[in-house]
Protein backbone atom coordinates (compact mmCIF):
# COMPACT_ATOMS: atom_id res chain seq x y z
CA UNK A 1 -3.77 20.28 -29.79
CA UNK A 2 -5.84 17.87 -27.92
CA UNK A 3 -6.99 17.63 -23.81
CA UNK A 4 -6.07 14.98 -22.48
CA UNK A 5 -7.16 13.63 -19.07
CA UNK A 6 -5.18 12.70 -15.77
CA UNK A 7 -6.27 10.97 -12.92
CA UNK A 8 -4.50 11.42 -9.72
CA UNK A 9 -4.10 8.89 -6.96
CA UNK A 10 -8.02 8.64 -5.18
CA UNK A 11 -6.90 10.38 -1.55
CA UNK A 12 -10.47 8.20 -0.83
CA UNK A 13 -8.58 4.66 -1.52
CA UNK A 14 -6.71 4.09 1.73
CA UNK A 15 -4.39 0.76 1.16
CA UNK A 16 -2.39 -1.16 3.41
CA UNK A 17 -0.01 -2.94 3.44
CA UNK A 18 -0.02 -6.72 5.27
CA UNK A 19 3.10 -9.09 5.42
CA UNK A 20 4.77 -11.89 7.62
CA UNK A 21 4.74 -15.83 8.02
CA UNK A 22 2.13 -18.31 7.73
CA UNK A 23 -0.39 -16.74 10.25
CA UNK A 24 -0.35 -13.63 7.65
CA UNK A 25 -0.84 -16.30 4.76
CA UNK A 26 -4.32 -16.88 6.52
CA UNK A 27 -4.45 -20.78 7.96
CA UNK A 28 -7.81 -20.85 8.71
CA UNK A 29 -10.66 -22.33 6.75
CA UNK A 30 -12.82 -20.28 4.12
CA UNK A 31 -16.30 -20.37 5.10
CA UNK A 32 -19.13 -19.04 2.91
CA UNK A 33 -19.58 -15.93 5.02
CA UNK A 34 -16.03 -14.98 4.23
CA UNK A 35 -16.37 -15.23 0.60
CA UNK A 36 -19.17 -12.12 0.68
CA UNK A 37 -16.93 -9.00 0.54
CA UNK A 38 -17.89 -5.61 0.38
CA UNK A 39 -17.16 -3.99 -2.88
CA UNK A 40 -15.51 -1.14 -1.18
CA UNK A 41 -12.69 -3.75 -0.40
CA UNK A 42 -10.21 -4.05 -2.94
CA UNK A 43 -7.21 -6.85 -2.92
CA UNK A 44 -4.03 -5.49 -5.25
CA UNK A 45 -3.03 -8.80 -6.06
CA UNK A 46 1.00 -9.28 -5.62
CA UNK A 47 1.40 -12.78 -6.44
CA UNK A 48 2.48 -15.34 -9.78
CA UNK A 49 -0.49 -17.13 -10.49
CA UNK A 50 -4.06 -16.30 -9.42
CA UNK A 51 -5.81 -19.65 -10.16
CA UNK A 52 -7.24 -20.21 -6.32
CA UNK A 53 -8.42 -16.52 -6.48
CA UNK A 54 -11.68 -15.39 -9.34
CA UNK A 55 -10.25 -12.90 -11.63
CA UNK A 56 -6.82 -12.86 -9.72
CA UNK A 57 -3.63 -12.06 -11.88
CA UNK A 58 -0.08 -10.19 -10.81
CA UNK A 59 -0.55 -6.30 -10.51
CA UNK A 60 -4.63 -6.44 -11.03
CA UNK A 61 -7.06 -4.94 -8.18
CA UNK A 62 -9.94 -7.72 -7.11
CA UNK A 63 -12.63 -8.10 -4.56
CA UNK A 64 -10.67 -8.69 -1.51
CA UNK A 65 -12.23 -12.61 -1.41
CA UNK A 66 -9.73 -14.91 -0.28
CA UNK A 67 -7.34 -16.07 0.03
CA UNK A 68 -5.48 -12.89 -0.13
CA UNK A 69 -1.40 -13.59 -0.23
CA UNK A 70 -1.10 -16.65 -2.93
CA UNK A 71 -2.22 -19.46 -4.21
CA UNK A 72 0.19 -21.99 -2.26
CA UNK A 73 -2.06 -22.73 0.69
CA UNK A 74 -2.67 -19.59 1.93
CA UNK A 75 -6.02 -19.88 3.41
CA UNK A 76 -8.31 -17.03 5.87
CA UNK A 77 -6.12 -14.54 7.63
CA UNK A 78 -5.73 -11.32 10.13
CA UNK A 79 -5.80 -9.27 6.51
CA UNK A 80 -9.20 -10.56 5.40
CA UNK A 81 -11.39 -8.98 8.52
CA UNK A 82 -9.17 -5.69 9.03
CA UNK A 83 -9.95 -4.77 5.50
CA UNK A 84 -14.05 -5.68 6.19
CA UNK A 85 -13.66 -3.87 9.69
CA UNK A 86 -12.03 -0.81 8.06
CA UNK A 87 -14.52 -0.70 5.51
CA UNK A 88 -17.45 -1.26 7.71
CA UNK A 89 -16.20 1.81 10.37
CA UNK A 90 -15.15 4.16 7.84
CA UNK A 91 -17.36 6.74 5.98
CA UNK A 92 -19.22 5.30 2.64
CA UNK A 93 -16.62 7.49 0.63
CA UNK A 94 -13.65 5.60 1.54
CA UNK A 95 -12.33 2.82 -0.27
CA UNK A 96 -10.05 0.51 1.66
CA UNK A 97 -7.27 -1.37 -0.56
CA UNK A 98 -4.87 -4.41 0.59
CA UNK A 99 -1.51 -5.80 -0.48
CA UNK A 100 -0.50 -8.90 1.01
CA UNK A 101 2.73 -10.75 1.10
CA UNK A 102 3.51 -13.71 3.31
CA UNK A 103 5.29 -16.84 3.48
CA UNK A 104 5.13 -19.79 6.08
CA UNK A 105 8.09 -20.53 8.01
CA UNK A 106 9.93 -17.49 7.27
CA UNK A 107 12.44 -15.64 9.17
CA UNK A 108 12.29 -11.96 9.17
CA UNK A 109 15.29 -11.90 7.22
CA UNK A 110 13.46 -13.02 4.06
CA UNK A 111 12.26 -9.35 3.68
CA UNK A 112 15.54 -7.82 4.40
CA UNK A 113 16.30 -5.98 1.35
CA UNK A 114 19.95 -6.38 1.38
CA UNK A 115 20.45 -10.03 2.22
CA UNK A 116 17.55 -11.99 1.63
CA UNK A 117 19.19 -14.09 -1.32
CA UNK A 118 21.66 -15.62 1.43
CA UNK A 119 19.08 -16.89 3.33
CA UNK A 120 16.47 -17.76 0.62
CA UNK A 121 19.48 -20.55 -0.34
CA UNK A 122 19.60 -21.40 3.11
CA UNK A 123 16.08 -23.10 2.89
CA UNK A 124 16.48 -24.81 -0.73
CA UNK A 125 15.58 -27.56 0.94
CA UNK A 126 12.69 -26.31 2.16
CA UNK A 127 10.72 -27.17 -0.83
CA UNK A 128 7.28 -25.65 0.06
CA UNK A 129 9.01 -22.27 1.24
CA UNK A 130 10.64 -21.89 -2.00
CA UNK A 131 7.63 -22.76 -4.09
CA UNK A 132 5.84 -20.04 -1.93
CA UNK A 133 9.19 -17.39 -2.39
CA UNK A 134 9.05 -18.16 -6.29
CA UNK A 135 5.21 -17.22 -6.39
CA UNK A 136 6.79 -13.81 -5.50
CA UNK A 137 9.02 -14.21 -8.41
CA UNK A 138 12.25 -14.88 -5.73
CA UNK A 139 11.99 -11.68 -3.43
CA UNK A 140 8.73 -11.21 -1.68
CA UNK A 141 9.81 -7.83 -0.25
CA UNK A 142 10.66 -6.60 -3.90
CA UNK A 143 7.48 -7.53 -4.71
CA UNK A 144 5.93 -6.12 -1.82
CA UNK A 145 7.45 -2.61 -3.33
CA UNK A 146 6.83 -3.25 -6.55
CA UNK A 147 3.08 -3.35 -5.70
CA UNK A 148 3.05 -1.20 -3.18
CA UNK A 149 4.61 1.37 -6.30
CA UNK A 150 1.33 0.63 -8.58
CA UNK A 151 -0.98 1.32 -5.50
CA UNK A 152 0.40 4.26 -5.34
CA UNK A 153 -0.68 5.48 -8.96
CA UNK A 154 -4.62 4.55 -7.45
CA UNK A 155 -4.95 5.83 -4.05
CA UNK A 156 -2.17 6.15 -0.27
CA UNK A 157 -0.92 4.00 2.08
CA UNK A 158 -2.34 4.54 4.99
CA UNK A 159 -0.51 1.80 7.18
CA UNK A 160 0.88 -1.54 7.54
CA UNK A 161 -0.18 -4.27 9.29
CA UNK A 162 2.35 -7.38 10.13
CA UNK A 163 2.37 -11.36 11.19
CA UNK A 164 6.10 -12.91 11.98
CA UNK A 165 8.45 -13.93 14.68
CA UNK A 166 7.26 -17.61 15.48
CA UNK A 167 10.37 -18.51 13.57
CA UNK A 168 12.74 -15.87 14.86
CA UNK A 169 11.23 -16.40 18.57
CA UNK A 170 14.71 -17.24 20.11
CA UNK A 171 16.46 -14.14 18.12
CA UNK A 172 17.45 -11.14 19.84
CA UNK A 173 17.86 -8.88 17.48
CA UNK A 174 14.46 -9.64 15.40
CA UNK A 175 13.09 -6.44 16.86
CA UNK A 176 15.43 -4.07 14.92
CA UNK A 177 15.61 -6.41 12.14
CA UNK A 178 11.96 -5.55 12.07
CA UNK A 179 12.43 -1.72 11.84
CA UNK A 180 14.77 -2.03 9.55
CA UNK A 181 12.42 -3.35 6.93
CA UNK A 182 9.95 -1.11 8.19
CA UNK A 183 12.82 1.35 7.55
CA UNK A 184 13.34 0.54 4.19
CA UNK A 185 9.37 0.23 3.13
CA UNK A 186 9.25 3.98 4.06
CA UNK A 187 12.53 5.44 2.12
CA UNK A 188 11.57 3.07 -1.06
CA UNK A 189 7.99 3.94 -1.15
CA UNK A 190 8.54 7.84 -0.54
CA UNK A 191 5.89 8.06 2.54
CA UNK A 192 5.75 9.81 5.57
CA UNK A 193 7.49 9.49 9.02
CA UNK A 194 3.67 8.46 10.94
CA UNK A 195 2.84 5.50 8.95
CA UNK A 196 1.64 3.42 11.58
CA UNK A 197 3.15 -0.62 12.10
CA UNK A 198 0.73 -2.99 13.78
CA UNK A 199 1.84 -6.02 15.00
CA UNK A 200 0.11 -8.75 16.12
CA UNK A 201 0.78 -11.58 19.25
CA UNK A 202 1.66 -14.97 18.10
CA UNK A 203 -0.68 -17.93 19.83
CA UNK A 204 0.08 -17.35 23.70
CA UNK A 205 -0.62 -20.99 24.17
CA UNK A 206 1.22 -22.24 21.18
CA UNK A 207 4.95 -23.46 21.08
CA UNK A 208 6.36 -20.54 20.07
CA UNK A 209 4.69 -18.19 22.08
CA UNK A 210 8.13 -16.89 23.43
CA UNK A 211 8.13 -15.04 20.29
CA UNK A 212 6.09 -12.37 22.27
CA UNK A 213 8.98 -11.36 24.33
CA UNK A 214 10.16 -9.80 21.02
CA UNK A 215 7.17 -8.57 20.16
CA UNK A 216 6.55 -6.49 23.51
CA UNK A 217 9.70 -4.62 22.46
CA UNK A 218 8.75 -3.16 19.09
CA UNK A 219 7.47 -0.22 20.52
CA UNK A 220 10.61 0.59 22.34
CA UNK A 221 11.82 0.76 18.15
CA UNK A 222 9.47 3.45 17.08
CA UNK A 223 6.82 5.66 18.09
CA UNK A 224 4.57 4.18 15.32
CA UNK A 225 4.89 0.58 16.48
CA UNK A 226 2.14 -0.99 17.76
CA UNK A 227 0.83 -4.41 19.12
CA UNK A 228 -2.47 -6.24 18.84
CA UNK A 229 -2.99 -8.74 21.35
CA UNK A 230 -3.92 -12.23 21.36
CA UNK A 231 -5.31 -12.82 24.30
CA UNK A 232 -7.95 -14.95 24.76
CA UNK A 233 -6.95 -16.47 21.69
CA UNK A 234 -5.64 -20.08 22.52
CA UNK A 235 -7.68 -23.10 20.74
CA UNK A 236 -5.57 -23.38 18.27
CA UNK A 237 -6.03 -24.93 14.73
CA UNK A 238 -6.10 -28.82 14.78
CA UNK A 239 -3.22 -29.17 12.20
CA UNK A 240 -0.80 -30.37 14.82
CA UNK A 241 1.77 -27.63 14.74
CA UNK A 242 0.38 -25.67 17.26
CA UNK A 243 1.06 -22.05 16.35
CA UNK A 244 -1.93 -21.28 13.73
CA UNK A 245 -4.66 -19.75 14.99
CA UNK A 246 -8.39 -20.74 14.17
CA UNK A 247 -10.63 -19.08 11.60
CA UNK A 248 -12.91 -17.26 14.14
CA UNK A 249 -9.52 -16.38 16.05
CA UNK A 250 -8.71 -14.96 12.17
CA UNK A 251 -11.10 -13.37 11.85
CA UNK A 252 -11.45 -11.65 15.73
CA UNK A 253 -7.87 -10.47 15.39
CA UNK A 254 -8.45 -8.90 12.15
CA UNK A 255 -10.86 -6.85 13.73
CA UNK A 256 -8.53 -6.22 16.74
CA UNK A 257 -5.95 -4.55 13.89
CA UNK A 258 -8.60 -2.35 12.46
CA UNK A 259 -10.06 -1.26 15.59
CA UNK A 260 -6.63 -0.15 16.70
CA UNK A 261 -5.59 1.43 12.78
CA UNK A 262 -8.21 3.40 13.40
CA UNK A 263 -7.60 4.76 16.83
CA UNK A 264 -4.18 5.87 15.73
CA UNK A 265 -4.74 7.21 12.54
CA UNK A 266 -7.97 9.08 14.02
CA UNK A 267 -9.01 12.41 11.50
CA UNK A 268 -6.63 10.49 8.44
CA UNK A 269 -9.20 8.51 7.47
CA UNK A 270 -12.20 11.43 7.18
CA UNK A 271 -12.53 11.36 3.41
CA UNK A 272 -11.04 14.22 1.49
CA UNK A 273 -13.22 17.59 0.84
CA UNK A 274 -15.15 17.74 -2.40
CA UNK A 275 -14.63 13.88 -3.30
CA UNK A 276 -17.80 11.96 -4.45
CA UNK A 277 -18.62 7.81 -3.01
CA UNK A 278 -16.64 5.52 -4.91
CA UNK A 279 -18.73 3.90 -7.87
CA UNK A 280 -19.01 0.22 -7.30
CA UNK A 281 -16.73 -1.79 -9.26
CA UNK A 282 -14.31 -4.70 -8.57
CA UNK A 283 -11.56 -1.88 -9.94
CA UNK A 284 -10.51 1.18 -8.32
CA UNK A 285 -9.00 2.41 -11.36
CA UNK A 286 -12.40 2.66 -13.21
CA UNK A 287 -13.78 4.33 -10.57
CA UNK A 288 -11.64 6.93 -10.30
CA UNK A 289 -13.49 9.37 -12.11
CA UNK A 290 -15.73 9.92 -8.92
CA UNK A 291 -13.55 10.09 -6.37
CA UNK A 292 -10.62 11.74 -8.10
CA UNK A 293 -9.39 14.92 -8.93
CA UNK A 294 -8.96 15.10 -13.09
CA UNK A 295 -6.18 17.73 -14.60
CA UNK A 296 -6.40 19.10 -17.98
CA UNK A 297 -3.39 19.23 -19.61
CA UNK A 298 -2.51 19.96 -23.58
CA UNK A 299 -0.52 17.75 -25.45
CA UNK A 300 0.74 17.37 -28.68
CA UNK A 301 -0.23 13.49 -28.80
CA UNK A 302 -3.02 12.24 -30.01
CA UNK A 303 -4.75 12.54 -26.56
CA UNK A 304 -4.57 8.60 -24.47
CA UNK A 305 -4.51 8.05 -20.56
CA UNK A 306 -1.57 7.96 -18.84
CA UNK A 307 -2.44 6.62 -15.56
CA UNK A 308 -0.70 3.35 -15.29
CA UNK A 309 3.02 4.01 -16.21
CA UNK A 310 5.15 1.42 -14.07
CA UNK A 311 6.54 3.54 -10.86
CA UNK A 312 9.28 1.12 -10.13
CA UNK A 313 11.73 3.74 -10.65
CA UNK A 314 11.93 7.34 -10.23
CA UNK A 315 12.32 8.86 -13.95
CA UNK A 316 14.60 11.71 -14.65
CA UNK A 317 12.86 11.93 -18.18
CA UNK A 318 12.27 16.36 -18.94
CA UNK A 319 7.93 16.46 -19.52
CA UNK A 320 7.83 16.94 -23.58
CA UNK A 321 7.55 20.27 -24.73
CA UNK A 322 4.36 20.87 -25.46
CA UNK A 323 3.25 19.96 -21.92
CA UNK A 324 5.69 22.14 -20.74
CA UNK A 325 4.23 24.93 -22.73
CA UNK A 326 0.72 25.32 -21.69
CA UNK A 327 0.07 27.07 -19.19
CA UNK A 328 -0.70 26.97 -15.01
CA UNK A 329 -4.10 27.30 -16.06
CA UNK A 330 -3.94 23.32 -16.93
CA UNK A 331 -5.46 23.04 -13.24
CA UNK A 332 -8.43 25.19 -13.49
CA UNK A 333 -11.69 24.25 -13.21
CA UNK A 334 -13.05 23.00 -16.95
CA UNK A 335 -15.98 23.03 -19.09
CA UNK A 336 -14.29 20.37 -21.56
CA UNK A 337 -16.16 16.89 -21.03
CA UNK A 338 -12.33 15.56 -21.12
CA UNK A 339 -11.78 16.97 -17.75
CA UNK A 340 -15.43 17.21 -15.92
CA UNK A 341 -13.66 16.77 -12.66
CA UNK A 342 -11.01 19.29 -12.79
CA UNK A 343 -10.23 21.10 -9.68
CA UNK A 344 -8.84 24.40 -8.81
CA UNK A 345 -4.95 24.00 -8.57
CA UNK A 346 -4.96 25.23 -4.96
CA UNK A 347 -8.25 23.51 -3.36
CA UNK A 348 -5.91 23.23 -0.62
CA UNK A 349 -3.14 24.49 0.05
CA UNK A 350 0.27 22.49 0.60
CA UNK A 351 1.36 22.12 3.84
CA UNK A 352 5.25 22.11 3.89
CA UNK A 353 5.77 18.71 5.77
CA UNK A 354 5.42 15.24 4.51
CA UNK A 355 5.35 14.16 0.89
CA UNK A 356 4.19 15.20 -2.25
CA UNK A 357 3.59 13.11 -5.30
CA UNK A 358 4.90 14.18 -8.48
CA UNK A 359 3.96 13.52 -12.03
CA UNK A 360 5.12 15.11 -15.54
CA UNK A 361 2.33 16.97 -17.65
CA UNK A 362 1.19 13.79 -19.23
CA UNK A 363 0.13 12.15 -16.20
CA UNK A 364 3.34 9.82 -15.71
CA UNK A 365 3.76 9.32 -11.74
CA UNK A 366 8.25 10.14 -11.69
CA UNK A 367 8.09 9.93 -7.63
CA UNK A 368 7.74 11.39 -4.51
CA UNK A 369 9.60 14.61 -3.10
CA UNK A 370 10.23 15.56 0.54
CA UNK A 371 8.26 19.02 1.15
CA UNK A 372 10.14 20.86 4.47
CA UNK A 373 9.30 24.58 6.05
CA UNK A 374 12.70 27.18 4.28
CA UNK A 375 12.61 26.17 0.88
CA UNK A 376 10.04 26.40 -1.98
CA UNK A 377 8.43 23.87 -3.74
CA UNK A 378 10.21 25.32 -6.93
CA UNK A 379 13.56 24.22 -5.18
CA UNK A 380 12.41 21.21 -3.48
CA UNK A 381 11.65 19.88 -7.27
CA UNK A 382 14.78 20.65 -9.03
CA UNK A 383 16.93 19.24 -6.36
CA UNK A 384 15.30 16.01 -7.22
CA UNK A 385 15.02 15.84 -10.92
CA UNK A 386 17.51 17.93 -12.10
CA UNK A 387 15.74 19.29 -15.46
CA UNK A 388 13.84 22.06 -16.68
CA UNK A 389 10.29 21.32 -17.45
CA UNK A 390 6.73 22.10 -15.73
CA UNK A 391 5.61 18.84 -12.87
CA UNK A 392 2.54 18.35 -11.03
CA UNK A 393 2.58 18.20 -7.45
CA UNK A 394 0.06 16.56 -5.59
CA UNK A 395 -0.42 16.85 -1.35
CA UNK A 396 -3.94 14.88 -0.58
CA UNK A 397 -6.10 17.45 -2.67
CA UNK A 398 -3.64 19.85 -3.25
CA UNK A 399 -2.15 20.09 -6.48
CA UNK A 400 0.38 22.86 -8.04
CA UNK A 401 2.16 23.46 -11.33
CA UNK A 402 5.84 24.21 -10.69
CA UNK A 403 7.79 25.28 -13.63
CA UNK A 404 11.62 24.35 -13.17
CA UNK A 405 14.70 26.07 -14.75
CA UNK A 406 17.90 24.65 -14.24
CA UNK A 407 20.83 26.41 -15.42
């Protein structure tokens, strides 16, 4: 019998999520000051093909230097200075990751999970909208879940900030076509129902500034929509389309996004009790050792790190027997120098609203569970998986044992 060592998700790595059209891509040119990034800002790259980007490959966590969405003209964005402005007004602890997905020219309906494929064929002869759709291997919101899924084995999502409607600007119904992707990023990643949705103004001066008329109404869709102005905003990038903005505009309303993320999420983003400041590295994942909480658990393996099992699917599979044999001990604090930061299994206890993560005994992340006031966690857990076994349940820094018997 052999410890072996699990990392939960870093409650200190706060990602977001960023997606839209071209003025999400980033259309602005990179100056040298933008290519110094704080280490503390971490890019979860999403796309096929990292050439443009140092170090840059599908599914790998980078400096956040852009460009941040791809590698098929995506330039200086909104993304690039809400990550540095997050960063820079948040305590040293916190770690501040981004996903980004965007395409230029895109309709909203592109990230509709249900019938994007009808309108992707719509543009085939859009030739530099499909080479940007096929650098997100077809579907650039399954991507955008797909990625969001392996953030989720590093640290939370905190929010999600968003760039589209120049191209939908004469559609009426773009404003619940909106919240239903919002919709679905919620039920398919397992978070909460306050995940705030910022939205920003497209070029006031710019030809399809009647796109804001849409935009106004998002709010009137959900209590956690909000919209970041552009006013004042209006030189517009010399590329003769008239809708980009410019790279200081960029880089202005990136700070406008952050400075309003972190009015709303307000005491979310204090770090979490008893976590050390991150180590620097260009990888959150070998960092987590200092600002993570570390469970013992025996196993009958030969020991080996289970941290990055792909969470594209929730897994029904029973935790082996030998991790469902040792005991509720597995979370207390130990001396073993497998498991230096091992916490006490209730370091906080679990407030019965919102999510909980859960993982089997070897540290493989099987999904998220609903926690809600009447029923026990014991419950909550077998409704969902449907087999006996012991699972790990993780709330911020709460964590729990449950042992299930289904009969």
């Amino acid at each position: 019998m052999t410890a072996s060592t699990f990392a939960a998700p870093d409650p200190n790595f706060h990602i977001y999520l960023a997606f839209g059209q071209s003025n999400m891509e980033g259309q602005g040119d990179i100056g040298n000051e933008d290519k110094n990034v704080d280490e503390r800002f971490q890019l979860l790259w999403s796309a096929d093909g990292g050439s443009c980007n140092q170090g840059a490959s599908k599914g790998k966590w980078i400096k956040a230097v852009p460009p941040l969405a791809h590698c098929q003209g995506a330039k200086l964005g909104p993304a690039d200075y809400f990550g540095r402005t997050m960063v820079e007004k948040t305590d040293s602890k916190i770690k501040v990751g981004i996903i980004s997905v965007a395409v230029a020219g895109c309709s909203i309906k592109l990230f509709d999970k249900d019938n994007y494929k009808s309108y992707v064929s719509s543009q085939q002869g859009q030739s530099w909208m499909i080479q940007r759709i096929n650098a997100y291997g077809g579907n650039p919101y399954g991507r955008l879940i797909e990625m969001a899924k392996k953030a989720q084995e590093d640290g939370v999502i905190k929010g999600i900030i968003f760039h589209q409607g120049e191209t939908d600007a004469g559609d009426g119904g773009w404003p619940s076509a909106v919240k239903k992707v919002y919709d679905n990023i919620i039920k398919d990643l397992g978070l909460g129902n306050d995940i705030p949705f910022l939205a920003g103004e497209v070029l006031r001066s710019g030809v399809s500034s009647g796109a804001n008329n849409n935009i106004a109404k998002l709010p009137q869709q959900s209590n956690n929509f909000y919209v970041i102005s552009s006013e004042g905003f209006n030189q517009a990038l010399g590329d003769g389309q008239n809708v980009h903005f410019t790279s200081q505009e960029y880089r202005d309303f990136g700070k406008r996004y952050a400075e309003k993320m972190i009015e709303v999420l307000g005491d979310k983003l204090k770090p979490a009790e008893g976590s050390e400041p991150p180590a620097s590295s260009d990888s959150p994942a070998s960092s987590s050792s200092s600002g993570t909480e570390s469970v013992a658990s025996s196993s009958s393996s030969s020991g080996g790190h289970h941290h990055h099992h792909s969470s594209s699917s929730i897994s029904g599979d029973q935790p082996s027997s030998a991790a469902s044999s040792s005991s509720d001990a597995v979370l207390a604090n130990s001396s073993s120098s497998s498991a230096p930061n091992a916490i006490p299994a209730m370091a906080k206890p679990f407030v019965m609203a919102g999510n909980a993560q859960v993982f089997d005994m070897q540290g493989k992340y099987l999904g998220t569970v609903e926690l809600a006031s009447g029923a026990s966690l014991k419950e909550i857990v077998a409704a969902k998986f449907q087999r006996s076994g012991k699972y790990l349940l993780r709330q911020d820094t709460a964590v729990k044992v449950i042992s299930v018997e289904k009969r």
